[in-house]
PDB file of N, CA and C in Angstrom:
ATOM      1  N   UNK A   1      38.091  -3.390  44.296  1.00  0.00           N
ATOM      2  CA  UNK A   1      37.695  -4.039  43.058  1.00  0.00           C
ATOM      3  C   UNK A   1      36.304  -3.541  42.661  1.00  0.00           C
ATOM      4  N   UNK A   2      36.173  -3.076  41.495  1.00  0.00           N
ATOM      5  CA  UNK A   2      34.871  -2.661  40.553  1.00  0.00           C
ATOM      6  C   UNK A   2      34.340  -3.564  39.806  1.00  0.00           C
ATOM      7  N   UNK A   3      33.229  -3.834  39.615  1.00  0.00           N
ATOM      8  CA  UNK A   3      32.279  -4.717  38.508  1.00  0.00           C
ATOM      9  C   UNK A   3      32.105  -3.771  37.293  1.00  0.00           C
ATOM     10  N   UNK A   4      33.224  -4.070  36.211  1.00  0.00           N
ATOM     11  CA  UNK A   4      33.096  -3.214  34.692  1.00  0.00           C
ATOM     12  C   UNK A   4      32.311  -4.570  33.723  1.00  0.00           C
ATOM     13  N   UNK A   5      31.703  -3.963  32.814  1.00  0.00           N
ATOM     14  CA  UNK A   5      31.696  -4.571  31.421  1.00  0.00           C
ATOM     15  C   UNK A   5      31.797  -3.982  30.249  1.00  0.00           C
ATOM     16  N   UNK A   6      32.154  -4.644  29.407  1.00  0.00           N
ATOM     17  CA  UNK A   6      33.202  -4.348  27.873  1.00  0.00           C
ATOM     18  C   UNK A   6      32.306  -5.067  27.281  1.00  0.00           C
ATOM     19  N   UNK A   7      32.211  -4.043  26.653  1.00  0.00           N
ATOM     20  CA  UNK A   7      32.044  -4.179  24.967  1.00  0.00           C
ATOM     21  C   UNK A   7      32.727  -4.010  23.592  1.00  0.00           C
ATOM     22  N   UNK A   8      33.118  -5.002  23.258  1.00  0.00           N
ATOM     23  CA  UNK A   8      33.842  -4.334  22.031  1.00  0.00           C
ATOM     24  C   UNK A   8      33.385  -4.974  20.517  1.00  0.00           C
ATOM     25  N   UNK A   9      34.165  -4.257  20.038  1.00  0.00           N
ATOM     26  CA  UNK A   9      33.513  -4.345  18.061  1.00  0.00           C
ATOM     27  C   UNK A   9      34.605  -4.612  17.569  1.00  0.00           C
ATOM     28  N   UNK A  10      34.806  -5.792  17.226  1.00  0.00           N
ATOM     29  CA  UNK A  10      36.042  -6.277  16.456  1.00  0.00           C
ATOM     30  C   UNK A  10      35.642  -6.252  14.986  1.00  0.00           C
ATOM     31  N   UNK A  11      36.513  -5.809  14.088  1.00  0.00           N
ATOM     32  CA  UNK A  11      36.324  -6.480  13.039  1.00  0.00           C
ATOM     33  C   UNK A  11      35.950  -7.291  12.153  1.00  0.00           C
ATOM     34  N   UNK A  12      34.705  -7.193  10.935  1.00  0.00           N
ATOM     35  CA  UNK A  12      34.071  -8.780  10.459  1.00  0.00           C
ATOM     36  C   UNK A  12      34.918  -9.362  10.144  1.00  0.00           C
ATOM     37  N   UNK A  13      36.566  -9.271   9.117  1.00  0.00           N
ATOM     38  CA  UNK A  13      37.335  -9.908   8.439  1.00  0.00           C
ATOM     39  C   UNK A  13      37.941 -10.591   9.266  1.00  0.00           C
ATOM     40  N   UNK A  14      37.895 -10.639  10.544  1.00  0.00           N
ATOM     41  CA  UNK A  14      38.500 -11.923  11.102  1.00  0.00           C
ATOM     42  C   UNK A  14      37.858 -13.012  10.933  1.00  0.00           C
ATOM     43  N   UNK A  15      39.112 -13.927  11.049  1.00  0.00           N
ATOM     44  CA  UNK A  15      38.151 -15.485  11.371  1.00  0.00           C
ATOM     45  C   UNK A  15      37.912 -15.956  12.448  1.00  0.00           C
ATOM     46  N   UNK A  16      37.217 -17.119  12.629  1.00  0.00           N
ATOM     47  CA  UNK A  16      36.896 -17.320  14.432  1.00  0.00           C
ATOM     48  C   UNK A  16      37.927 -17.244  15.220  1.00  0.00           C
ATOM     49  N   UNK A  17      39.023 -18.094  14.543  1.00  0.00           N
ATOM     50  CA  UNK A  17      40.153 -18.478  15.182  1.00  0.00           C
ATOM     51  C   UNK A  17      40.914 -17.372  15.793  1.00  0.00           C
ATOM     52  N   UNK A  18      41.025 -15.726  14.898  1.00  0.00           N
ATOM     53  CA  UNK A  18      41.880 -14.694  15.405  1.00  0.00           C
ATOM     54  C   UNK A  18      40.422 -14.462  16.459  1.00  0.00           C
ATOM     55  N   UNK A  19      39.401 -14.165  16.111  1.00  0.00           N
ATOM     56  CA  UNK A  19      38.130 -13.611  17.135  1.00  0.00           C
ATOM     57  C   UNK A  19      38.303 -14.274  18.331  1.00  0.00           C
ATOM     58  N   UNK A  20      38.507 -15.421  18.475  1.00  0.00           N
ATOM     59  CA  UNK A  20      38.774 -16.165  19.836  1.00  0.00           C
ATOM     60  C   UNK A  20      40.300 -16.168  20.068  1.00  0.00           C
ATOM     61  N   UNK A  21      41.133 -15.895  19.537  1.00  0.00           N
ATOM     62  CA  UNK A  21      42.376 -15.495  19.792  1.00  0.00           C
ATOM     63  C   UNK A  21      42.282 -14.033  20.486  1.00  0.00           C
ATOM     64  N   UNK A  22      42.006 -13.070  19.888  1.00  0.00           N
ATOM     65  CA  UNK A  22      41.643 -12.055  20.487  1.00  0.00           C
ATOM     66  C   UNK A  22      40.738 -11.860  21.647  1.00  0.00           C
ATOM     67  N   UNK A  23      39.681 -12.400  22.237  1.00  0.00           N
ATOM     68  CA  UNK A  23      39.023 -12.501  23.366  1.00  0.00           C
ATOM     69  C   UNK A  23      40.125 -13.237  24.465  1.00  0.00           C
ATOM     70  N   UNK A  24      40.326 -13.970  24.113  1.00  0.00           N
ATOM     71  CA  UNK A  24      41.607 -14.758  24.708  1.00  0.00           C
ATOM     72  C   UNK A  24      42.969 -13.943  25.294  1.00  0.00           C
ATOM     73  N   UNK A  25      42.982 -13.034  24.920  1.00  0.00           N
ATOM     74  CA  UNK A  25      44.361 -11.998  24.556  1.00  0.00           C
ATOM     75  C   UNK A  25      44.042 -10.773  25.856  1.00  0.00           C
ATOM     76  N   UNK A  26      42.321 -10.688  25.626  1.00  0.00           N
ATOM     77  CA  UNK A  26      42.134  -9.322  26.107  1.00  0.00           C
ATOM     78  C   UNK A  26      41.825 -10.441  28.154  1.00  0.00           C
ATOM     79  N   UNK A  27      41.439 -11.286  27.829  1.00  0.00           N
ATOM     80  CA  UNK A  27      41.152 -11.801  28.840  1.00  0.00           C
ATOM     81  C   UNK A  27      42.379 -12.327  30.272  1.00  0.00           C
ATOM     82  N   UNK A  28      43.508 -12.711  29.416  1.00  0.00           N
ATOM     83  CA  UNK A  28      44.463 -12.752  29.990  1.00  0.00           C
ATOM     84  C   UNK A  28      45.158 -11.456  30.404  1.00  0.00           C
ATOM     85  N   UNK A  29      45.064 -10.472  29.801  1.00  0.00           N
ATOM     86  CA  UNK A  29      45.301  -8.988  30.054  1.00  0.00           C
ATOM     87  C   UNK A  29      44.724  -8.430  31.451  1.00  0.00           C
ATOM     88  N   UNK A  30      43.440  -9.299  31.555  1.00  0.00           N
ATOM     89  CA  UNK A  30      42.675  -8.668  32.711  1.00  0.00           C
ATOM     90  C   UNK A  30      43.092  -9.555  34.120  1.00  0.00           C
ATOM     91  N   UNK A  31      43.698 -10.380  33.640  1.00  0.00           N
ATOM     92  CA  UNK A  31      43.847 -11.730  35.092  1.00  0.00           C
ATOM     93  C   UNK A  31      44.884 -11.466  35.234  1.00  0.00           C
ATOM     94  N   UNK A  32      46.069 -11.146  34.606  1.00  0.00           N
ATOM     95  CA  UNK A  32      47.591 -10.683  35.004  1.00  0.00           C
ATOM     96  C   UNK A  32      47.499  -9.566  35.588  1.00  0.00           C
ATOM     97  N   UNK A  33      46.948  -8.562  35.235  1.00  0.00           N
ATOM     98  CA  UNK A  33      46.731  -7.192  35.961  1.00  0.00           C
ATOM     99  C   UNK A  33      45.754  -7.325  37.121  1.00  0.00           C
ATOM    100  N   UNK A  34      45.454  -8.502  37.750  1.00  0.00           N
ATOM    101  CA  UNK A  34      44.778  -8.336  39.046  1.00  0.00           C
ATOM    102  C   UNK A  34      43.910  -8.366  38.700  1.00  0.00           C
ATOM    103  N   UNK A  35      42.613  -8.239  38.091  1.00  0.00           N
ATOM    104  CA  UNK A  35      41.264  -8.718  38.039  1.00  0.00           C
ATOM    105  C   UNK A  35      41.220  -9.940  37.394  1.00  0.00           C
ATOM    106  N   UNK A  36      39.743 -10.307  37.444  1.00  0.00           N
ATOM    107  CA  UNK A  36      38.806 -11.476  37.346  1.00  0.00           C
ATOM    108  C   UNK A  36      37.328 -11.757  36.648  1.00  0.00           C
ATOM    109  N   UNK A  37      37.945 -12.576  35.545  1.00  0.00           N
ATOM    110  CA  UNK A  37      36.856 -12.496  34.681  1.00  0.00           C
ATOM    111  C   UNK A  37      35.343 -13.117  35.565  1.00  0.00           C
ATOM    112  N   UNK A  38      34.193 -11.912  35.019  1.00  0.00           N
ATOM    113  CA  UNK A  38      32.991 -13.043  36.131  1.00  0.00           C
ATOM    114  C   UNK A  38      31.880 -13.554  34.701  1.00  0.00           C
ATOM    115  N   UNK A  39      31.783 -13.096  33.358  1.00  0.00           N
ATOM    116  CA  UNK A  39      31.606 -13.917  32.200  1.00  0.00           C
ATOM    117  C   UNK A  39      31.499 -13.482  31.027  1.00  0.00           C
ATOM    118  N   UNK A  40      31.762 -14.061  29.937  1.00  0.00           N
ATOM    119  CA  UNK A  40      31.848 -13.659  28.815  1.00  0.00           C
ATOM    120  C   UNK A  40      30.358 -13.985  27.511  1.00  0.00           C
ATOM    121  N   UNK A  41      30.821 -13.309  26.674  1.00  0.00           N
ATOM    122  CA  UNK A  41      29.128 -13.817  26.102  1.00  0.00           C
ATOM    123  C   UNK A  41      29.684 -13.050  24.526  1.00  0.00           C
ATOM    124  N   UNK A  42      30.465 -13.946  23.867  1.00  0.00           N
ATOM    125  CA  UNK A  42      30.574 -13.275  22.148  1.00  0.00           C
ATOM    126  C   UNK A  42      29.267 -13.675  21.390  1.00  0.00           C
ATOM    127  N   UNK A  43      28.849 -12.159  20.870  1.00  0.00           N
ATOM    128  CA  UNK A  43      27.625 -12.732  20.010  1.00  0.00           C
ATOM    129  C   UNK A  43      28.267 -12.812  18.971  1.00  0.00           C
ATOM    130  N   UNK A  44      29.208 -12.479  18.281  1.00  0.00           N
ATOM    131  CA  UNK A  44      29.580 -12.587  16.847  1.00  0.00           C
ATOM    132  C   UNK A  44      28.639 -11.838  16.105  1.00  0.00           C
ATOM    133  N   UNK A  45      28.701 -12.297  14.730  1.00  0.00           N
ATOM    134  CA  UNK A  45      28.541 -10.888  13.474  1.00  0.00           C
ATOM    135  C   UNK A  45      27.182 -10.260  13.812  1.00  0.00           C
ATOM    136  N   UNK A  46      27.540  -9.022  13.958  1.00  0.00           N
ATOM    137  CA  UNK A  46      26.136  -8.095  14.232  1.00  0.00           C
ATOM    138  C   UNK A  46      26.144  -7.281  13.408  1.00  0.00           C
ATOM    139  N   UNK A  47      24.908  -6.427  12.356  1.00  0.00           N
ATOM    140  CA  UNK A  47      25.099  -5.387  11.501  1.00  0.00           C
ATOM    141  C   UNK A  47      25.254  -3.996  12.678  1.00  0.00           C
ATOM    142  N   UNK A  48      25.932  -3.181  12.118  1.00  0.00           N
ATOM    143  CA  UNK A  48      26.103  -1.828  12.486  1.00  0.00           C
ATOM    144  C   UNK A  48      24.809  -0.504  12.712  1.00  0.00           C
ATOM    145  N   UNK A  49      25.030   0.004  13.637  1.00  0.00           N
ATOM    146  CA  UNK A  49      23.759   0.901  12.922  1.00  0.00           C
ATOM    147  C   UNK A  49      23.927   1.979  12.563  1.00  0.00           C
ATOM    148  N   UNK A  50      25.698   2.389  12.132  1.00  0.00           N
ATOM    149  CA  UNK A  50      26.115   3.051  11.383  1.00  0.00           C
ATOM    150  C   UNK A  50      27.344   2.865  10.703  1.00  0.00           C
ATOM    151  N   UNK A  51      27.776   2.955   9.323  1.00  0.00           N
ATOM    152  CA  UNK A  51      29.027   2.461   8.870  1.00  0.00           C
ATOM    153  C   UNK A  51      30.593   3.109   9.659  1.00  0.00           C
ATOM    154  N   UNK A  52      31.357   1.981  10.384  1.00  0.00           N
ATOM    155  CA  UNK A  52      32.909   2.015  10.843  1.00  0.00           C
ATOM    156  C   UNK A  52      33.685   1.783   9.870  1.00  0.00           C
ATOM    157  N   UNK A  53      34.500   2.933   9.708  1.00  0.00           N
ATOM    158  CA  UNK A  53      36.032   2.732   8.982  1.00  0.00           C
ATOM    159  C   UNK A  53      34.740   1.909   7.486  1.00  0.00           C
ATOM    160  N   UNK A  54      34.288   1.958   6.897  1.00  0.00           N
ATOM    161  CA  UNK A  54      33.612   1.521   5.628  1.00  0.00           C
ATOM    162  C   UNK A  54      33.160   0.304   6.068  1.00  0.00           C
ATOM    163  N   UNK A  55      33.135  -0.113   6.618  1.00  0.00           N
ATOM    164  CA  UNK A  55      32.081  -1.334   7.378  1.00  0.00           C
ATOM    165  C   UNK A  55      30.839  -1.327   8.064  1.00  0.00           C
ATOM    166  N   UNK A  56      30.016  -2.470   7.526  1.00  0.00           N
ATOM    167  CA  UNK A  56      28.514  -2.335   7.981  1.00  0.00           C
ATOM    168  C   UNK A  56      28.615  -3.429   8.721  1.00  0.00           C
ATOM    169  N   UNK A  57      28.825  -4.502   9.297  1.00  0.00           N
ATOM    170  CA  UNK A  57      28.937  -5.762  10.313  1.00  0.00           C
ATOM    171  C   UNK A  57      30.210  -5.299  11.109  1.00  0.00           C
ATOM    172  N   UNK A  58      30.360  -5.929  12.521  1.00  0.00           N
ATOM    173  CA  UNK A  58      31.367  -6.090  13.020  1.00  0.00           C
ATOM    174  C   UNK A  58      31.305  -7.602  13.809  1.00  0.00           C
ATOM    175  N   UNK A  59      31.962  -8.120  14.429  1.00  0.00           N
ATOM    176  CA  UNK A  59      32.001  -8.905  15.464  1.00  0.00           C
ATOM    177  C   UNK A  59      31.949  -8.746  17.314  1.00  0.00           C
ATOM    178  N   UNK A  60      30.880  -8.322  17.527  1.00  0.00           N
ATOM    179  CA  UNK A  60      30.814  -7.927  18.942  1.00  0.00           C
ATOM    180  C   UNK A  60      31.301  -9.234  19.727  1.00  0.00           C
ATOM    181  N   UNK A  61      31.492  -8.376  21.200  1.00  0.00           N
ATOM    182  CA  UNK A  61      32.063  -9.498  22.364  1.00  0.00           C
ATOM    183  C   UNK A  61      32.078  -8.642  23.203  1.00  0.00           C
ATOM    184  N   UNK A  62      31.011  -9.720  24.702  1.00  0.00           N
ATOM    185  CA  UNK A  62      30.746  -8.497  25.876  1.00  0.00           C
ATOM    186  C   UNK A  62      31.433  -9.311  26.580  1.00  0.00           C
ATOM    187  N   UNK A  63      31.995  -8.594  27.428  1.00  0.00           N
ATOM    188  CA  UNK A  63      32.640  -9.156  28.967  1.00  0.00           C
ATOM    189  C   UNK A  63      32.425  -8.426  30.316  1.00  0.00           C
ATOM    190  N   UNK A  64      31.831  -9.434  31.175  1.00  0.00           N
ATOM    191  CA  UNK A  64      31.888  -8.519  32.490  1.00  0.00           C
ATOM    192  C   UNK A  64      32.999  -9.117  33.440  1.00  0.00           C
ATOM    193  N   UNK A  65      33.794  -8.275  34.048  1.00  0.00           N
ATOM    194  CA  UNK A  65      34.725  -8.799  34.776  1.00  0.00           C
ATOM    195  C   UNK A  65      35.093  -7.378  36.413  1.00  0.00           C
ATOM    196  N   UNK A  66      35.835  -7.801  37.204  1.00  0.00           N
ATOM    197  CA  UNK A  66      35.934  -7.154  38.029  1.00  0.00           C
ATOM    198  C   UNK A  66      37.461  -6.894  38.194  1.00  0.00           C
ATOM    199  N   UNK A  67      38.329  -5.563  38.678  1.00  0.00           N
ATOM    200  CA  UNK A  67      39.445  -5.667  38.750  1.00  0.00           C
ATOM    201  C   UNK A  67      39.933  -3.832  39.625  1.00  0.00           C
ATOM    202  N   UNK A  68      40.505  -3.401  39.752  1.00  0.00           N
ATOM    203  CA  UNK A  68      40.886  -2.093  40.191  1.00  0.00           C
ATOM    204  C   UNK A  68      40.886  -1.365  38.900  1.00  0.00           C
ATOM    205  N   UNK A  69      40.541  -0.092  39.435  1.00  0.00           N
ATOM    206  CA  UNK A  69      40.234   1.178  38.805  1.00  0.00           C
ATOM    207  C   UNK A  69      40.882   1.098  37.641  1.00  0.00           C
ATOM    208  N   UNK A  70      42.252   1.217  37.996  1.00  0.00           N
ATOM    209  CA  UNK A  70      43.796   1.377  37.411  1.00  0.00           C
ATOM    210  C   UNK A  70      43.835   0.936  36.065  1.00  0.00           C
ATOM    211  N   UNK A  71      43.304  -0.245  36.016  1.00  0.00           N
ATOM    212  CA  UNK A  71      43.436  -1.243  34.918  1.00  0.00           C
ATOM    213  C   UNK A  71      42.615  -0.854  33.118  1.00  0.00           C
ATOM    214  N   UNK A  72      41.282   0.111  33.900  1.00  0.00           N
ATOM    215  CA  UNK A  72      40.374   0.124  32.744  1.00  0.00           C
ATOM    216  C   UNK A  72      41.540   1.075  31.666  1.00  0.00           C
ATOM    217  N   UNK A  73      42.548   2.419  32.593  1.00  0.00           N
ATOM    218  CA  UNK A  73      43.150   2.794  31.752  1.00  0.00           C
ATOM    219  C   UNK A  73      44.229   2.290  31.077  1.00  0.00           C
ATOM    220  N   UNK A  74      44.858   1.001  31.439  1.00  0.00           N
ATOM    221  CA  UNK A  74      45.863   0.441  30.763  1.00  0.00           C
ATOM    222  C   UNK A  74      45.206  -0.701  29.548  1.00  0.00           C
ATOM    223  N   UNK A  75      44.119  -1.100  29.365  1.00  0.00           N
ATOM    224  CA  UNK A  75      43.447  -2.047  28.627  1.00  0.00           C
ATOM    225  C   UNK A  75      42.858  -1.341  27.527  1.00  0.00           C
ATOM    226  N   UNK A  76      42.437   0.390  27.876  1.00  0.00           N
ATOM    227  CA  UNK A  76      42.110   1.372  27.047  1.00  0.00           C
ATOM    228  C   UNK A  76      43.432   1.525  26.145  1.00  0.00           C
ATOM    229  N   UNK A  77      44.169   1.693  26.545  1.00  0.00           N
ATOM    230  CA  UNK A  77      45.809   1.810  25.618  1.00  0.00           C
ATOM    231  C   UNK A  77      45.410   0.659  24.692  1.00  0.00           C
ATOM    232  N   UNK A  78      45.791  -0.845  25.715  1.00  0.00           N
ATOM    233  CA  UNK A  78      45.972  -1.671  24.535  1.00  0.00           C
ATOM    234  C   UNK A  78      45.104  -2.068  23.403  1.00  0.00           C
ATOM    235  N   UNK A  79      43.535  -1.686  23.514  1.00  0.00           N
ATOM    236  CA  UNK A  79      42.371  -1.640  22.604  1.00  0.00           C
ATOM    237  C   UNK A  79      42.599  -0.390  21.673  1.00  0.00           C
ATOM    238  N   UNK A  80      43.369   0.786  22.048  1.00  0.00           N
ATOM    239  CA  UNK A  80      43.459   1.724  20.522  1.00  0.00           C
ATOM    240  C   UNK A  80      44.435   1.009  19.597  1.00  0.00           C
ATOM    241  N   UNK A  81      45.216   0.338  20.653  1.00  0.00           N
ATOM    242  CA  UNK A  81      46.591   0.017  19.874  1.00  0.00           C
ATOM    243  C   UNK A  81      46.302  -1.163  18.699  1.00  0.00           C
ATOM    244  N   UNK A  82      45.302  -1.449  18.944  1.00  0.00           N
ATOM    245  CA  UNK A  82      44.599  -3.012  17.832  1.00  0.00           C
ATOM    246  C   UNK A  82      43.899  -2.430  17.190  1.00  0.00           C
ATOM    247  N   UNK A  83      44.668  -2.896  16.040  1.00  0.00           N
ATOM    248  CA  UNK A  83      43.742  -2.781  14.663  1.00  0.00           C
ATOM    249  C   UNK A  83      42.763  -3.231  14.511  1.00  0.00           C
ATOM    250  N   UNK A  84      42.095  -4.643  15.004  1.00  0.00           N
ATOM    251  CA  UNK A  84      41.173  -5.467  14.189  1.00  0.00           C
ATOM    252  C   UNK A  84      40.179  -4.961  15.500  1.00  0.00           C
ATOM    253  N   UNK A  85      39.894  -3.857  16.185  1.00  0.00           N
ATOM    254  CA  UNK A  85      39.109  -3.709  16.917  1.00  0.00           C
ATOM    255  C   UNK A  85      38.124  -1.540  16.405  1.00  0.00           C
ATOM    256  N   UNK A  86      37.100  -2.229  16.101  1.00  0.00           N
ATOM    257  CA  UNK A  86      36.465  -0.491  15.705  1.00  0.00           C
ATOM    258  C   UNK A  86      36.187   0.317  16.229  1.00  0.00           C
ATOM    259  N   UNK A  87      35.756  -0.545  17.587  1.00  0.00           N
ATOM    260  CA  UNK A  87      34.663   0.327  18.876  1.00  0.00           C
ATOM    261  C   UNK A  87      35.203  -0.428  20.127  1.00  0.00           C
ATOM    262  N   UNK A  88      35.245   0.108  21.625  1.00  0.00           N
ATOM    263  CA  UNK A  88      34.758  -0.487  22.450  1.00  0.00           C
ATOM    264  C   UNK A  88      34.060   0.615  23.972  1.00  0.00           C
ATOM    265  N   UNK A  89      33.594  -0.022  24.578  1.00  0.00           N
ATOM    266  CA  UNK A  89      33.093   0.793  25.619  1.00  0.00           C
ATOM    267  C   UNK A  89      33.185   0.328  26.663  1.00  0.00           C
ATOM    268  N   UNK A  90      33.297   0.716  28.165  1.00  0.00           N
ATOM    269  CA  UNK A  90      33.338   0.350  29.379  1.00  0.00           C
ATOM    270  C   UNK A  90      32.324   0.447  29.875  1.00  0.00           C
ATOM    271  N   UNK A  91      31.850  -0.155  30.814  1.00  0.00           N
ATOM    272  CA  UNK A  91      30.469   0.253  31.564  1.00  0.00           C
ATOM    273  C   UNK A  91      30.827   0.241  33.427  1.00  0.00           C
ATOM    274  N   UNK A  92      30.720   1.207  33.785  1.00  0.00           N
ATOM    275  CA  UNK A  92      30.704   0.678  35.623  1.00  0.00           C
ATOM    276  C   UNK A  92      29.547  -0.204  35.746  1.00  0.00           C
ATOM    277  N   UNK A  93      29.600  -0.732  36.901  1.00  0.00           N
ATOM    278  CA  UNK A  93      28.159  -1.628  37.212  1.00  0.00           C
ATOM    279  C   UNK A  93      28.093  -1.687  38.258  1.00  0.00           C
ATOM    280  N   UNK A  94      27.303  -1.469  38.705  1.00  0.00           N
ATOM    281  CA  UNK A  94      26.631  -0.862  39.919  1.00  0.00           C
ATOM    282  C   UNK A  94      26.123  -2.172  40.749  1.00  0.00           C
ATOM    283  N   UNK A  95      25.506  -2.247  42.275  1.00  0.00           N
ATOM    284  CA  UNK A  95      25.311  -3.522  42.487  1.00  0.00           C
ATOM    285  C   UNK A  95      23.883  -4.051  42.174  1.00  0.00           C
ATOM    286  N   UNK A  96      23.220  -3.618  42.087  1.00  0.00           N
ATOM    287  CA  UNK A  96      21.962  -3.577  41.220  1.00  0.00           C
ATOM    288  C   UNK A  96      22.051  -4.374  39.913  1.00  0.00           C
ATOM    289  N   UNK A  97      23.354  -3.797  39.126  1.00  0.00           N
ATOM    290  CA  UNK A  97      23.627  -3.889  37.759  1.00  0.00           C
ATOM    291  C   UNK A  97      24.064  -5.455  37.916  1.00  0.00           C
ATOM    292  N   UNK A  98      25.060  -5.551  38.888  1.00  0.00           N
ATOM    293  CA  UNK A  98      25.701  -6.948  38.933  1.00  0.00           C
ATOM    294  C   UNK A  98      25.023  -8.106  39.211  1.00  0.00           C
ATOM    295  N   UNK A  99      23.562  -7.771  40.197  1.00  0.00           N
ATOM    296  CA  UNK A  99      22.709  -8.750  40.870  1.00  0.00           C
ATOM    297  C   UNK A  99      21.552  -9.058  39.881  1.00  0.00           C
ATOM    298  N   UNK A 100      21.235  -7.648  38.566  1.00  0.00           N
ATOM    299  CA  UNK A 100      20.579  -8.297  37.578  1.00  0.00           C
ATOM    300  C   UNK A 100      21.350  -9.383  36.857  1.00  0.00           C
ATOM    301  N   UNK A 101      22.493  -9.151  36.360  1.00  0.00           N
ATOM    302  CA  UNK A 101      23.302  -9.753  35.388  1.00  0.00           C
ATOM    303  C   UNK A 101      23.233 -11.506  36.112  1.00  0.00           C
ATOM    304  N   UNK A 102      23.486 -11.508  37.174  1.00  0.00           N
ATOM    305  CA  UNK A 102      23.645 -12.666  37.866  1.00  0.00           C
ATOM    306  C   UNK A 102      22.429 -13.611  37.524  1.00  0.00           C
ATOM    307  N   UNK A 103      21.429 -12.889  38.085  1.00  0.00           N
ATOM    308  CA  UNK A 103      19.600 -13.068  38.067  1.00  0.00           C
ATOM    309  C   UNK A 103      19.871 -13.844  35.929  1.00  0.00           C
ATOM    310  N   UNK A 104      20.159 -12.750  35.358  1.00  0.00           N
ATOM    311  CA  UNK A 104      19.781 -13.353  33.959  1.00  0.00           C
ATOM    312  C   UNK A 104      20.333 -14.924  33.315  1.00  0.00           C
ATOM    313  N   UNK A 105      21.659 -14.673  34.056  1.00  0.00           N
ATOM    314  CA  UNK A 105      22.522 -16.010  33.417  1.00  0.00           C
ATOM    315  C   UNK A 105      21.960 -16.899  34.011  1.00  0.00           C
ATOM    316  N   UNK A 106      21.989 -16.966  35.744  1.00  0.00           N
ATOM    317  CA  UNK A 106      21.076 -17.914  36.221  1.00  0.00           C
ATOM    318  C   UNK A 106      19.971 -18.403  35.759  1.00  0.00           C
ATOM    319  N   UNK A 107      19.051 -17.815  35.079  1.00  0.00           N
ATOM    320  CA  UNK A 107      17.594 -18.175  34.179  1.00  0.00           C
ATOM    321  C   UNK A 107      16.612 -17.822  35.510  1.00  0.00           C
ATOM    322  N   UNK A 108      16.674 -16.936  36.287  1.00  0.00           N
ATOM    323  CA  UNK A 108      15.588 -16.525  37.375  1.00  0.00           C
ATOM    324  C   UNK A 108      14.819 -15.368  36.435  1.00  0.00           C
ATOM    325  N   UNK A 109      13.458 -15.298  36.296  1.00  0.00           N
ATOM    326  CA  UNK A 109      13.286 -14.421  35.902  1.00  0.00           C
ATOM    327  C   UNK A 109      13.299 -13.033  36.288  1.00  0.00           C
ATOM    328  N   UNK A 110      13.698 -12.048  35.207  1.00  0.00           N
ATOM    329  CA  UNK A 110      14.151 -11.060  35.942  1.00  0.00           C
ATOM    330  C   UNK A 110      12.850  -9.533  35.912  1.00  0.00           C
ATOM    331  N   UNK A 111      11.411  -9.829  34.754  1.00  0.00           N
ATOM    332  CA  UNK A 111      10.661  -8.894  35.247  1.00  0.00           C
ATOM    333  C   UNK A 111      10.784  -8.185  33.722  1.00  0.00           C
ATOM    334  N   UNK A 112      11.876  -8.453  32.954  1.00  0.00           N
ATOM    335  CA  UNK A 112      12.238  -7.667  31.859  1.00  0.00           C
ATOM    336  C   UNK A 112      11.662  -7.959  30.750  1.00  0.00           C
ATOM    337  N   UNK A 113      11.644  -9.888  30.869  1.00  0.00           N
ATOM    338  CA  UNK A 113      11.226 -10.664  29.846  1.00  0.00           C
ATOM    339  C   UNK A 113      10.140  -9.954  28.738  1.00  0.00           C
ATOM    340  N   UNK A 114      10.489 -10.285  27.240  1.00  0.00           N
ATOM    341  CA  UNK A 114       8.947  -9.925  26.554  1.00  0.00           C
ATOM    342  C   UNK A 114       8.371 -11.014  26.936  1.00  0.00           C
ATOM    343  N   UNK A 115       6.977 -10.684  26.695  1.00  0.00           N
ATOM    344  CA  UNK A 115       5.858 -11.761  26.341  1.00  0.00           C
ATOM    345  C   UNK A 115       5.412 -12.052  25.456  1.00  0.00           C
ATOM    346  N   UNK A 116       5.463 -13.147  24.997  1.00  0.00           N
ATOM    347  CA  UNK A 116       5.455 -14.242  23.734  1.00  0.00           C
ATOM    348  C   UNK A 116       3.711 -14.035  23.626  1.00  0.00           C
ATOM    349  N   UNK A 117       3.155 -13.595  22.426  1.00  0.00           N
ATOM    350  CA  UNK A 117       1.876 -13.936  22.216  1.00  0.00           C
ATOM    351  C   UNK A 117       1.769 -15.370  21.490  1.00  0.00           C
ATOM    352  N   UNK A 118       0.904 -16.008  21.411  1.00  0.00           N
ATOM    353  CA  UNK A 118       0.326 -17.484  21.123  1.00  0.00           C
ATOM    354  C   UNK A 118      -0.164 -16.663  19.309  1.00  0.00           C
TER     355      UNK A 118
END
């Protein structure tokens, strides 16, 4: 089992309801095929920092989850195969990568923080 995270760029013209239908969709995809979601984090509408398919916003949604190799290429299929999706990317994560991520959600500080001037 590998520690991946996803990123993807859904479409602005959805509504919440398909946007969380769709996170929902991709998530069960990953637990039937043997991995395990470890957390999710949709920021919703973000501007672009270059125009997709004639669009300047999309709807981002990151997920980190863990599962066998195997899987990133069968989830790659089903993300070309969706329309309401523009972009997405995989990330390996390293254990470093996984023990920051942990560190952040927890609220430990992690060293990265800006500093707030008064």
């Amino acid at each position: 089992m590998n520690n991946y995270e996803l990123m993807v760029i859904f479409t602005p013209v959805l509504s919440e309801d398909d946007f969380k239908t769709s996170q929902k969709k991709y998530t069960a995809f990953i637990t039937d095929n043997g991995g395990s979601i470890v957390h999710e984090n949709p920021w919703g509408l973000k501007s672009l920092a270059y125009p997709i398919a004639k669009k300047t916003t999309g709807l981002y949604w990151v997920m980190e989850y863990s599962a066998p190799s195997s899987l990133n290429e069968l989830l790659k299929i089903q993300m070309l195969r969706d329309e309401n999706i523009l972009r997405h990317m995989f990330t390996v994560l390293d254990k470093y990568a996984v023990e920051y991520n942990a560190k952040k959600k927890s609220g430990v500080k992690t060293g990265t923080e800006k500093v707030m001037e008064a």
